[in-house]
N, C-alpha and C. Protein backbone atom coordinates (compact mmCIF):
# COMPACT_ATOMS: atom_id res chain seq x y z
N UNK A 1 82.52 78.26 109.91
CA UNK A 1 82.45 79.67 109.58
C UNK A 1 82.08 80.50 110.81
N UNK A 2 80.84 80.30 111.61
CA UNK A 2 81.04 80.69 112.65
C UNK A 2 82.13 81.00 113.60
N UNK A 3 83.14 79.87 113.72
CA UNK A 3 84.61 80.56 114.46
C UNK A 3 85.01 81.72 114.18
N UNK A 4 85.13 81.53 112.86
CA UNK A 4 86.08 82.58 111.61
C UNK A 4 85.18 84.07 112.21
N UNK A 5 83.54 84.07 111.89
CA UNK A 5 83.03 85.26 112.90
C UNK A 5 83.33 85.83 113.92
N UNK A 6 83.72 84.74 114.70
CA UNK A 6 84.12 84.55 116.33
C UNK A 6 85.16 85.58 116.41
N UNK A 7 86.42 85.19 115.41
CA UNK A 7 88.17 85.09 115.64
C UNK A 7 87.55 86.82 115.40
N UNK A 8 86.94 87.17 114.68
CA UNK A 8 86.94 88.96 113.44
C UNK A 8 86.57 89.25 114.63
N UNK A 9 85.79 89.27 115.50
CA UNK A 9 85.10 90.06 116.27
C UNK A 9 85.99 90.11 117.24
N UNK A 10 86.86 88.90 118.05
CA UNK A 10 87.86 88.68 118.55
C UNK A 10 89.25 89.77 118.00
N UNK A 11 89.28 89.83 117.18
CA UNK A 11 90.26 90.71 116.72
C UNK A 11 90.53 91.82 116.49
N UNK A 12 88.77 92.59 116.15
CA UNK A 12 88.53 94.04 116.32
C UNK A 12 88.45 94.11 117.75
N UNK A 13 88.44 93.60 118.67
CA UNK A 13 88.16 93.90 120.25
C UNK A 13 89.52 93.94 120.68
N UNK A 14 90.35 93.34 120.49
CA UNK A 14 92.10 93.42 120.94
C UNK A 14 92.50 94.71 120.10
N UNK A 15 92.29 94.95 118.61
CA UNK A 15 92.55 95.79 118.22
C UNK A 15 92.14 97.10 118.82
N UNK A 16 91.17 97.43 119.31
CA UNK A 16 90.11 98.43 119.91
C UNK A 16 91.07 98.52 121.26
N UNK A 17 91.41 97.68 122.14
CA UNK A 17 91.94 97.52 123.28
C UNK A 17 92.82 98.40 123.41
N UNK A 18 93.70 98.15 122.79
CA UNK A 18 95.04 98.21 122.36
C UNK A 18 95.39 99.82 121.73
N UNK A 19 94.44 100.24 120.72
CA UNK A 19 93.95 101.49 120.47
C UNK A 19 93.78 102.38 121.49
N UNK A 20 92.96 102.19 122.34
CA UNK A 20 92.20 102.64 123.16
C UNK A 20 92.75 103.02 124.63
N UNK A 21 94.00 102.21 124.74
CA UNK A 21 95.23 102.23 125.96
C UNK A 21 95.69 103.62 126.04
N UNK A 22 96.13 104.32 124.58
CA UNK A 22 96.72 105.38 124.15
C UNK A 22 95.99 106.62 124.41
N UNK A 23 96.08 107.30 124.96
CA UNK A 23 95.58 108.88 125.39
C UNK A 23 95.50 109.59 123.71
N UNK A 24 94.52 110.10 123.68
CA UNK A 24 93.85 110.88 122.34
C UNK A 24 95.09 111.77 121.76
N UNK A 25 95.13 112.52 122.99
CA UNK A 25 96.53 113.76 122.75
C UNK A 25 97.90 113.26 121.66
N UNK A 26 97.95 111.49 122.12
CA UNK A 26 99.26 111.30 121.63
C UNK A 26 99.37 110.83 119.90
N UNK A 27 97.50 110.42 119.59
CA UNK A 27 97.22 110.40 118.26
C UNK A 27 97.16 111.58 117.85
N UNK A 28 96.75 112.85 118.74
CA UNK A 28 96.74 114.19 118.17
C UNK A 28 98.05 114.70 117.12
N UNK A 29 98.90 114.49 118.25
CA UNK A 29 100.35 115.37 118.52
C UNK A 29 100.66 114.44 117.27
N UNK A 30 101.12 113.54 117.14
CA UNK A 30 101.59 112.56 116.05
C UNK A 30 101.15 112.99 114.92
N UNK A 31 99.91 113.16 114.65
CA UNK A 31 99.39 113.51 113.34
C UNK A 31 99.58 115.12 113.12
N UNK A 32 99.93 116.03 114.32
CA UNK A 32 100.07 117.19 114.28
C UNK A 32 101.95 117.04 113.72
N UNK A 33 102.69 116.30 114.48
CA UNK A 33 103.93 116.74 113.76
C UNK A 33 104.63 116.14 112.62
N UNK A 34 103.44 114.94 112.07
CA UNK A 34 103.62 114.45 111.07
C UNK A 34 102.71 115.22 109.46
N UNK A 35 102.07 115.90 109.91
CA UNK A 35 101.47 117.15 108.96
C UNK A 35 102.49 117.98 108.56
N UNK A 36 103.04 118.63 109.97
CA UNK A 36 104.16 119.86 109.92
C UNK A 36 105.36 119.35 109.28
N UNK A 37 105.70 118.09 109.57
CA UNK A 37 106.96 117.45 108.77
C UNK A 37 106.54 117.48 107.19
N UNK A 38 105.48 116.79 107.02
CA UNK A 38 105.37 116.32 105.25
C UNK A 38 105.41 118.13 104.97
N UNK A 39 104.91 118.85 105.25
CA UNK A 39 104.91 120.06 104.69
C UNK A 39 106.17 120.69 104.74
N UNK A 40 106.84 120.61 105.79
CA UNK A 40 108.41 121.06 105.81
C UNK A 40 109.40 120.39 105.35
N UNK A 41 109.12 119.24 104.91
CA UNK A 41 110.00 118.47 104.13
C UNK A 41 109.92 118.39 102.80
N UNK A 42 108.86 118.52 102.26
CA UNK A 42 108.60 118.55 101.09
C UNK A 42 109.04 120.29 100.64
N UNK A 43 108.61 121.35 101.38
CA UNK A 43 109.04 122.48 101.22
C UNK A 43 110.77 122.61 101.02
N UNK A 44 111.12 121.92 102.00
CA UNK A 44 112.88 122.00 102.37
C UNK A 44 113.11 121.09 100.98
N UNK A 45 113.20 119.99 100.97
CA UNK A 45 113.42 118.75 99.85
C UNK A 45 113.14 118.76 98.78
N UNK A 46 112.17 119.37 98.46
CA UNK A 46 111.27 118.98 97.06
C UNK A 46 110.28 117.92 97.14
N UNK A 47 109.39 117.34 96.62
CA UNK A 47 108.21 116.26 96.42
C UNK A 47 108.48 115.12 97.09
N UNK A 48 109.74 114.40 95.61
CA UNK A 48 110.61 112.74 95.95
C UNK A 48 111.22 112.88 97.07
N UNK A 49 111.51 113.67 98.00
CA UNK A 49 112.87 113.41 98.34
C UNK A 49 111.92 113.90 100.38
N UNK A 50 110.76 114.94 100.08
CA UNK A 50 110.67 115.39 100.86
C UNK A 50 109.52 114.11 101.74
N UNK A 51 109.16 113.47 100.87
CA UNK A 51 108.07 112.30 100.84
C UNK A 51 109.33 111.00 101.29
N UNK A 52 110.09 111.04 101.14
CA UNK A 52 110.97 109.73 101.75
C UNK A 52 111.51 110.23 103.02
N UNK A 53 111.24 111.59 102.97
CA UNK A 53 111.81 111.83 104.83
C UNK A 53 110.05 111.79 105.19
N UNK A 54 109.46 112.14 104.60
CA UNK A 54 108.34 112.26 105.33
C UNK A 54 108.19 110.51 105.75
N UNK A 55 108.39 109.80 105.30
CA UNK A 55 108.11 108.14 105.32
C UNK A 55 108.88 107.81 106.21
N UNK A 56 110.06 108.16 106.43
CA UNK A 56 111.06 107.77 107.88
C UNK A 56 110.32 108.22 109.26
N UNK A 57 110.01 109.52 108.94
CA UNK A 57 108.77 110.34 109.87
C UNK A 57 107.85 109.12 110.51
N UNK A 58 107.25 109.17 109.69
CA UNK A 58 105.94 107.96 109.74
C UNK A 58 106.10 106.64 110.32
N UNK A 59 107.39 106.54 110.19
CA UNK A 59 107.87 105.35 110.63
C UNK A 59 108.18 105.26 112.08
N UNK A 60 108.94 106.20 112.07
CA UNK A 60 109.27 106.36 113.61
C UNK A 60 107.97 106.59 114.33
N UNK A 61 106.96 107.41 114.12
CA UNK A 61 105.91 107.78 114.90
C UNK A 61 105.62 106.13 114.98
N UNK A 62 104.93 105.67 113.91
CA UNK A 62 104.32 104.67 114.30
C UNK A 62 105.43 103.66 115.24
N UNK A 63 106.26 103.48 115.64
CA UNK A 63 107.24 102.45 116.46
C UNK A 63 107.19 102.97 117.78
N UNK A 64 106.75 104.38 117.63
CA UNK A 64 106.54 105.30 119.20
C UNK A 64 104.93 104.85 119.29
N UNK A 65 104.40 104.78 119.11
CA UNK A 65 102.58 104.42 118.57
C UNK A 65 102.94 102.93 119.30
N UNK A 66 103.20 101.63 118.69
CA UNK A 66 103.73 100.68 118.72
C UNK A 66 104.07 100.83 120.48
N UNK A 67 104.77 100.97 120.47
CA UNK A 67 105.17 101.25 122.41
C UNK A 67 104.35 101.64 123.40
N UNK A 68 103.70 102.74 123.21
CA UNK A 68 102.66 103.64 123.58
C UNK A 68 101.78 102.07 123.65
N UNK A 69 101.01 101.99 123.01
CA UNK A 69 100.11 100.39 122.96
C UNK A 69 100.52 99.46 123.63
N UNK A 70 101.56 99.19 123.88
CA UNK A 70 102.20 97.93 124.09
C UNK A 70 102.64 97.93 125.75
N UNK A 71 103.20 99.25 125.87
CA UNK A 71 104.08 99.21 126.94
C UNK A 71 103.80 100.60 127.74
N UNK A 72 103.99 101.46 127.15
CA UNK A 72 103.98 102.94 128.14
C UNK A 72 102.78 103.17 128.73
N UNK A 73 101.19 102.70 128.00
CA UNK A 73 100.10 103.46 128.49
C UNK A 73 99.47 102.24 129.16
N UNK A 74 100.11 100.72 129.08
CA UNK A 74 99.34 99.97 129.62
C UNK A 74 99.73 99.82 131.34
N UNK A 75 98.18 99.87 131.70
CA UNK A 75 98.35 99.70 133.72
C UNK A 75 99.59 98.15 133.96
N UNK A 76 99.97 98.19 134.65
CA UNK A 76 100.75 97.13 135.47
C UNK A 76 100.45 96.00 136.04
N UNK A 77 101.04 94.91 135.28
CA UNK A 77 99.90 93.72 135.85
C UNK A 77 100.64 93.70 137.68
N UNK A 78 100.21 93.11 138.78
CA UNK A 78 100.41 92.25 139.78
C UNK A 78 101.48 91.33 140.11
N UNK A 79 101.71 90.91 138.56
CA UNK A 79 102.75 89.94 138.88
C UNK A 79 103.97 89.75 137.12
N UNK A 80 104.73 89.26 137.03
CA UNK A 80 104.87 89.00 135.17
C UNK A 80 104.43 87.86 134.87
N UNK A 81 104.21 88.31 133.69
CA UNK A 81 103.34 86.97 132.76
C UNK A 81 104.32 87.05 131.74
N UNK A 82 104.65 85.74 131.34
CA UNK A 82 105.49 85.80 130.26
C UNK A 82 105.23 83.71 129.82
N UNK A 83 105.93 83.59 128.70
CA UNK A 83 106.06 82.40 128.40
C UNK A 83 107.12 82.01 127.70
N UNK A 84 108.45 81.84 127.35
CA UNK A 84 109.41 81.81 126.89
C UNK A 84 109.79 80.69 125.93
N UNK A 85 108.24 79.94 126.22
CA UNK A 85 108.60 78.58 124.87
C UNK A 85 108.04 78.86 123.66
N UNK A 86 108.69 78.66 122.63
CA UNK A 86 107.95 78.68 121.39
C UNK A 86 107.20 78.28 121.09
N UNK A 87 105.73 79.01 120.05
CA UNK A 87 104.75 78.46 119.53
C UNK A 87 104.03 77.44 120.60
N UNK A 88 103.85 78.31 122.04
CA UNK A 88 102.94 77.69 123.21
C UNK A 88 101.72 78.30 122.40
N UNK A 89 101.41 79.37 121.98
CA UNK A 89 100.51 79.87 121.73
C UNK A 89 99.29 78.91 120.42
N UNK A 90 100.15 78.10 119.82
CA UNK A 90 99.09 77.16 118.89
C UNK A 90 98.66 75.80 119.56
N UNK A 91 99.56 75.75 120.50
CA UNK A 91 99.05 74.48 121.27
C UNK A 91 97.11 74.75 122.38
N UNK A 92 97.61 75.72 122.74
CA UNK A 92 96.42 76.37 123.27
C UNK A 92 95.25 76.29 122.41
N UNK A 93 96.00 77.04 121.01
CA UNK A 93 94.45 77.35 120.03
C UNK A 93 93.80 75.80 119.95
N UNK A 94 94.88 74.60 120.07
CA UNK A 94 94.21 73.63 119.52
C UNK A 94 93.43 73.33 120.83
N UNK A 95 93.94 73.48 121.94
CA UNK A 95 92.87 73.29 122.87
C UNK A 95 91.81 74.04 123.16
N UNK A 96 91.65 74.88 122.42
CA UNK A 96 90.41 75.81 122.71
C UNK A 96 90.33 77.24 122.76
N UNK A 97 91.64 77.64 123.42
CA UNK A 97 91.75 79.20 123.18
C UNK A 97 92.11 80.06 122.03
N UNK A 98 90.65 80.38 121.37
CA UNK A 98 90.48 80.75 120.22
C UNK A 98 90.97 82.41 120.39
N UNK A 99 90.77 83.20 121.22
CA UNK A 99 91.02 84.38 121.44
C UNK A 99 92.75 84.38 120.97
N UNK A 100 93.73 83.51 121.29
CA UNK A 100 94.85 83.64 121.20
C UNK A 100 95.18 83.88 119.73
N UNK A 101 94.76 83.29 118.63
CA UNK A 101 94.54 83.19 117.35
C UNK A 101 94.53 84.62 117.01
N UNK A 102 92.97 85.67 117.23
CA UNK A 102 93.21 86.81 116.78
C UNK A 102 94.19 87.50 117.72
N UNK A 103 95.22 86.99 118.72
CA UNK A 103 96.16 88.31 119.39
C UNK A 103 97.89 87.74 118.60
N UNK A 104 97.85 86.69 117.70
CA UNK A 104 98.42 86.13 116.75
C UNK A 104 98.54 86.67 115.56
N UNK A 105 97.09 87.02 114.90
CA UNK A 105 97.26 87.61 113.95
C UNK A 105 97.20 88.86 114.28
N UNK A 106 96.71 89.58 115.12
CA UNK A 106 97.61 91.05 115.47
C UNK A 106 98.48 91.21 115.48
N UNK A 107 99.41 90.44 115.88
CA UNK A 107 100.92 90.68 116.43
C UNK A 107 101.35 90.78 114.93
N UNK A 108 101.12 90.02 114.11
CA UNK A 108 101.09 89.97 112.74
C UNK A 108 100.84 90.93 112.01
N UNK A 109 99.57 91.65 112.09
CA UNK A 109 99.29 92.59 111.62
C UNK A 109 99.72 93.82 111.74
N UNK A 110 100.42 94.08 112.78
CA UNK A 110 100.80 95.66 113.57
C UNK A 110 101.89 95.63 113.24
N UNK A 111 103.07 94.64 112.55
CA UNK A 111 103.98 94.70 112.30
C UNK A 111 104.00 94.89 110.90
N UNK A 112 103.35 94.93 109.66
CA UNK A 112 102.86 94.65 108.30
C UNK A 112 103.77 96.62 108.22
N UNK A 113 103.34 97.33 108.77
CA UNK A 113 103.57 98.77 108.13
C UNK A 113 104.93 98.89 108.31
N UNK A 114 105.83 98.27 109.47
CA UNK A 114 106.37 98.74 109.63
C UNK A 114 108.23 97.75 108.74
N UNK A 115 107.52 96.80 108.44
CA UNK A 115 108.27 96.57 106.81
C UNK A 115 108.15 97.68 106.07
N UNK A 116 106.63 97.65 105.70
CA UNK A 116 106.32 98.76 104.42
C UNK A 116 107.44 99.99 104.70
N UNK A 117 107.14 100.55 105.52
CA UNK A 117 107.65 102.19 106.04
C UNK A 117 109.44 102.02 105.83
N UNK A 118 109.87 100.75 106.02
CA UNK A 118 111.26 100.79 106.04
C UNK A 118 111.73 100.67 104.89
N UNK A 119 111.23 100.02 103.69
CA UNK A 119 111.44 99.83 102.34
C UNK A 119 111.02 100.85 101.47
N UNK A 120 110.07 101.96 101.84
CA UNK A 120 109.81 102.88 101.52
C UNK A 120 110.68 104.53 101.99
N UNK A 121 110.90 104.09 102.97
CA UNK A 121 112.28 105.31 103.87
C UNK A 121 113.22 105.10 103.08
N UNK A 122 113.71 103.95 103.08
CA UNK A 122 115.01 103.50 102.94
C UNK A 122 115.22 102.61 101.63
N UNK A 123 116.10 103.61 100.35
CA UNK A 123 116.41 102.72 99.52
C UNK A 123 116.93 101.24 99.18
N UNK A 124 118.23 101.40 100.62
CA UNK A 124 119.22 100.54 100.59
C UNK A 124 118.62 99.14 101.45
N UNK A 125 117.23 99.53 101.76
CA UNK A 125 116.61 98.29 102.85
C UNK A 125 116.44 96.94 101.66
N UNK A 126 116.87 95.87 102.61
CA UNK A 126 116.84 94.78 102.14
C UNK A 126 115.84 94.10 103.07
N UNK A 127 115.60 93.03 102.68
CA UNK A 127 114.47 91.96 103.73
C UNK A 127 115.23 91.53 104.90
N UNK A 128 116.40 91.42 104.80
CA UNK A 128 117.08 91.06 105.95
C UNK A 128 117.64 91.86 107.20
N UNK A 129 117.36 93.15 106.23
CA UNK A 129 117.84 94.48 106.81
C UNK A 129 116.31 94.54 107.67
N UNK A 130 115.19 94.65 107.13
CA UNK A 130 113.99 94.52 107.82
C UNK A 130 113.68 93.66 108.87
N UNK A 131 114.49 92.69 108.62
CA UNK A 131 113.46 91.66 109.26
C UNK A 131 114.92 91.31 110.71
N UNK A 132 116.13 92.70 110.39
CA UNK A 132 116.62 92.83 111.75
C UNK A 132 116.13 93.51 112.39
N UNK A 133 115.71 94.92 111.58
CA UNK A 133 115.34 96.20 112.69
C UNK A 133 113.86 95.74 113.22
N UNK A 134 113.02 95.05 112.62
CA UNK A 134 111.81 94.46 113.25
C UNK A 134 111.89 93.70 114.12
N UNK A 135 113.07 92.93 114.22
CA UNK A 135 113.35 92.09 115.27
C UNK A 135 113.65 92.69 116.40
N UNK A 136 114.59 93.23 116.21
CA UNK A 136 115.28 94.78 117.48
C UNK A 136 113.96 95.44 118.27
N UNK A 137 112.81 95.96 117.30
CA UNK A 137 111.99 96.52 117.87
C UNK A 137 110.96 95.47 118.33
N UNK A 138 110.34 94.55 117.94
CA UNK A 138 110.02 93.39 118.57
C UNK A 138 110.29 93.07 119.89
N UNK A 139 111.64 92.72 120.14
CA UNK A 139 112.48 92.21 121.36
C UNK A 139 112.31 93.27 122.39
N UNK A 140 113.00 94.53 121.61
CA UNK A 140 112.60 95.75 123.12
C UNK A 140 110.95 96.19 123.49
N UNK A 141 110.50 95.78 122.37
CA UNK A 141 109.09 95.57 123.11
C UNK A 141 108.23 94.56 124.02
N UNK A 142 109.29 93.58 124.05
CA UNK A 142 108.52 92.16 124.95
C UNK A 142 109.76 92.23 125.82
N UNK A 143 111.18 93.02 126.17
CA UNK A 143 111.67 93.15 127.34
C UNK A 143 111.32 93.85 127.89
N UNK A 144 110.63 95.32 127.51
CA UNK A 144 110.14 96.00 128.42
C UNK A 144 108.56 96.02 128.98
N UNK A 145 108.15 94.89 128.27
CA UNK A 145 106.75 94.39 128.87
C UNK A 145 107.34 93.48 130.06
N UNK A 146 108.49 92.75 129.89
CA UNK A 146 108.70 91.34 130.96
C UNK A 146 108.94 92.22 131.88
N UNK A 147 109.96 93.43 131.98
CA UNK A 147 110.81 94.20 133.15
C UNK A 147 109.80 94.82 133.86
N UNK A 148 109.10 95.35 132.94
CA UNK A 148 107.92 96.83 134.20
C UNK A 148 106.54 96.17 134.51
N UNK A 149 106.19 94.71 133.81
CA UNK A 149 105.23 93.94 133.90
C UNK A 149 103.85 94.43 133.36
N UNK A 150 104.00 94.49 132.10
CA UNK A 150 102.69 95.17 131.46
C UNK A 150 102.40 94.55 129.97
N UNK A 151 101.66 93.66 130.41
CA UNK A 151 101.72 92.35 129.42
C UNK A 151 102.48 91.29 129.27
N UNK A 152 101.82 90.29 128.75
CA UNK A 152 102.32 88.99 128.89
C UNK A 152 103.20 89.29 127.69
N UNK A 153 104.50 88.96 128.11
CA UNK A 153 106.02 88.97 127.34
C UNK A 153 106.13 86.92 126.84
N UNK A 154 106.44 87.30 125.59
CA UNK A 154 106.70 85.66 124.77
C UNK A 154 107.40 85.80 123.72
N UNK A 155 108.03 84.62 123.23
CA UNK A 155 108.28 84.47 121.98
C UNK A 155 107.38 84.47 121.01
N UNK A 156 106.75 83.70 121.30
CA UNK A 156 105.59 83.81 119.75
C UNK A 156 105.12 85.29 119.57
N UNK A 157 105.15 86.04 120.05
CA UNK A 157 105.13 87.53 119.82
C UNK A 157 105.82 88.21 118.95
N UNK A 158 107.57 87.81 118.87
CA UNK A 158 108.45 88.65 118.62
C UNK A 158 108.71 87.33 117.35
N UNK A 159 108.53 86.11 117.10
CA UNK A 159 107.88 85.73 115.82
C UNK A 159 106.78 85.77 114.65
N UNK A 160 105.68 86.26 115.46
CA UNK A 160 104.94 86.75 114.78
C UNK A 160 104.94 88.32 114.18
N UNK A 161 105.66 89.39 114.77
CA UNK A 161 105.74 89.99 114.37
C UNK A 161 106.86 90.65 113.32
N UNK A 162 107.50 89.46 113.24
CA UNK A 162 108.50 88.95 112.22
C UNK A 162 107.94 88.66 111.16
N UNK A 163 106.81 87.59 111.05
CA UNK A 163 106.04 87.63 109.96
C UNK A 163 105.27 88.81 109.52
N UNK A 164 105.59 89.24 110.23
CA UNK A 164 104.58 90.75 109.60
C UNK A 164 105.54 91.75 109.24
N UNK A 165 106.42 92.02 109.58
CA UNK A 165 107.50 93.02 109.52
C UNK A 165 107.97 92.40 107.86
N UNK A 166 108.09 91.14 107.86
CA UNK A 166 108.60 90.61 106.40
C UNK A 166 107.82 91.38 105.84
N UNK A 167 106.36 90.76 105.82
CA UNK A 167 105.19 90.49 104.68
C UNK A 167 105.10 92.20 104.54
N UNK A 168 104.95 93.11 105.43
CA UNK A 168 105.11 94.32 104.61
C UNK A 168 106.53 94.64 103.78
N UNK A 169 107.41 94.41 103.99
CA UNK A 169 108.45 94.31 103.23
C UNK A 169 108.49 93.78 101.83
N UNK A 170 107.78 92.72 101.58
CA UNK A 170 107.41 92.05 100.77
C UNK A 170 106.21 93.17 99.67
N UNK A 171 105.44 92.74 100.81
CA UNK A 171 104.61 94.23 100.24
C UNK A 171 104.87 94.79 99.21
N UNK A 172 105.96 96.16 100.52
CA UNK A 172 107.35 97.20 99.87
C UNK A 172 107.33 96.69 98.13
N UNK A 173 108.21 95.81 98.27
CA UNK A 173 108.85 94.97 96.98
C UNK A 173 107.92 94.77 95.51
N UNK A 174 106.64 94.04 96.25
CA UNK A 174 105.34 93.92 95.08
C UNK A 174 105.05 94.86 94.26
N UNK A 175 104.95 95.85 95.23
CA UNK A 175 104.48 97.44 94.87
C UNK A 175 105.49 98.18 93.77
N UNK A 176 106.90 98.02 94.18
CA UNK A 176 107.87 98.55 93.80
C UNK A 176 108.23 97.63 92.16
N UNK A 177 107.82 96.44 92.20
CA UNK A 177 108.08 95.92 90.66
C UNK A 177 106.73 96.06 90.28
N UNK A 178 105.10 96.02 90.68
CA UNK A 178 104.54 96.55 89.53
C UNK A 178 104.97 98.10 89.17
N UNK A 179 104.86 98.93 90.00
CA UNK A 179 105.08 100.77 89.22
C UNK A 179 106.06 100.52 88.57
N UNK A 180 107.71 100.17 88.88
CA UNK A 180 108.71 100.34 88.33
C UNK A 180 109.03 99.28 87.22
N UNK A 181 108.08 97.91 87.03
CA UNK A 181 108.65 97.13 86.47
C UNK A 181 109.78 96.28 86.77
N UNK A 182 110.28 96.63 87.72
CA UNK A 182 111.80 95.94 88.08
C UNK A 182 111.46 95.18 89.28
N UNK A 183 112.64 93.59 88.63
CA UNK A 183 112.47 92.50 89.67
C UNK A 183 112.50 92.68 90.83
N UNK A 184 112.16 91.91 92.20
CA UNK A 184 111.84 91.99 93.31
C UNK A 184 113.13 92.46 93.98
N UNK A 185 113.20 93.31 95.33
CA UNK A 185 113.98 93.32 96.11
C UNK A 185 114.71 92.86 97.23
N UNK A 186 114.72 91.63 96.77
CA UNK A 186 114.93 90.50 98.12
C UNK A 186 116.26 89.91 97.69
N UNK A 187 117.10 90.65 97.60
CA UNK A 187 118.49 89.69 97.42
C UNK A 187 119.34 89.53 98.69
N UNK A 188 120.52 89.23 99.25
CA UNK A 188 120.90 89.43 100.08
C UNK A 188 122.00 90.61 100.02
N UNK A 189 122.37 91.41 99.08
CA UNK A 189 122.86 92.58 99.48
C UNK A 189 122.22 93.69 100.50
């Protein structure tokens, strides 16, 4: 149990990091034109309709958010760091590097909304439909970490955040058959 302490504290500190990369202004501005949108969309649209653009809104900010963290506000390493083999990252944990674990389940976690946001934008989103555009944004986020050298670029990154991009999707889906009653949304249409 102690680890498990270890990993939380480990994980609010990457989280904090990572947060914290981002200049205040750009959480400002975001929440400033994501106010002005829900209000002008819902004004322009009506409620239903102005609330599903407002959710595309949201979406996009956060994938600009997502970048901003990842890539635009972070300093430049010295050299690239990257690792291109799969699931190097659990071999480590078993040897000891426990820190890798919570930047695992981050990668995991930061991707969770942005299922949600797409199944919620978008009627016609399917899991597969998700779990491309998560991939897309995934990938251009660990090429443009490998190219300008600002973070260690890997696969287990752009897998893990696959699992997360699902599991909010999934989410999406849970949510959507308790309110509505109707079976899950995971078919392959």
């Amino acid at each position: 149990m102690l680890w498990m302490r270890m990993d939380c504290k480990q994980l609010w500190n990457y989280s904090q990091e990572l947060i914290n990369q981002v200049p205040q202004y750009v959480y400002e501005g975001a929440g400033s034109i994501f106010c002005i949108g829900l209000v002008t969309f819902v004004a322009w649209k009506g409620l239903k309709v102005g609330l599903l653009y407002t959710s595309a809104l949201l979406l996009l900010e956060y994938i600009l958010l997502l970048f901003c963290s990842t890539v635009f506000y972070r300093d430049p390493l010295p050299e690239r760091k990257y690792d291109f083999q799969p699931l190097w990252s659990y071999k480590a944990i078993e040897e000891g590097q426990t820190v890798l674990l919570s930047e695992n389940m981050m990668n995991v976690m930061v991707f969770i909304p942005v299922g949600l946001l797409l199944g919620i934008a978008f009627k016609q989103m399917t899991w597969w439909k998700a779990f491309l555009i998560g991939c897309s944004i995934s990938i251009s986020i660990e090429s443009l970490q490998f190219w300008f050298m600002k973070g260690f670029s890997e696969v287990d990154d752009v897998m893990h955040n696959m699992v997360g991009c699902i599991m909010g999707y999934i989410i999406y889906s849970i949510l959507v058959r308790i309110f509505t009653n109707t079976k899950l949304k995971l078919d392959y249409a």
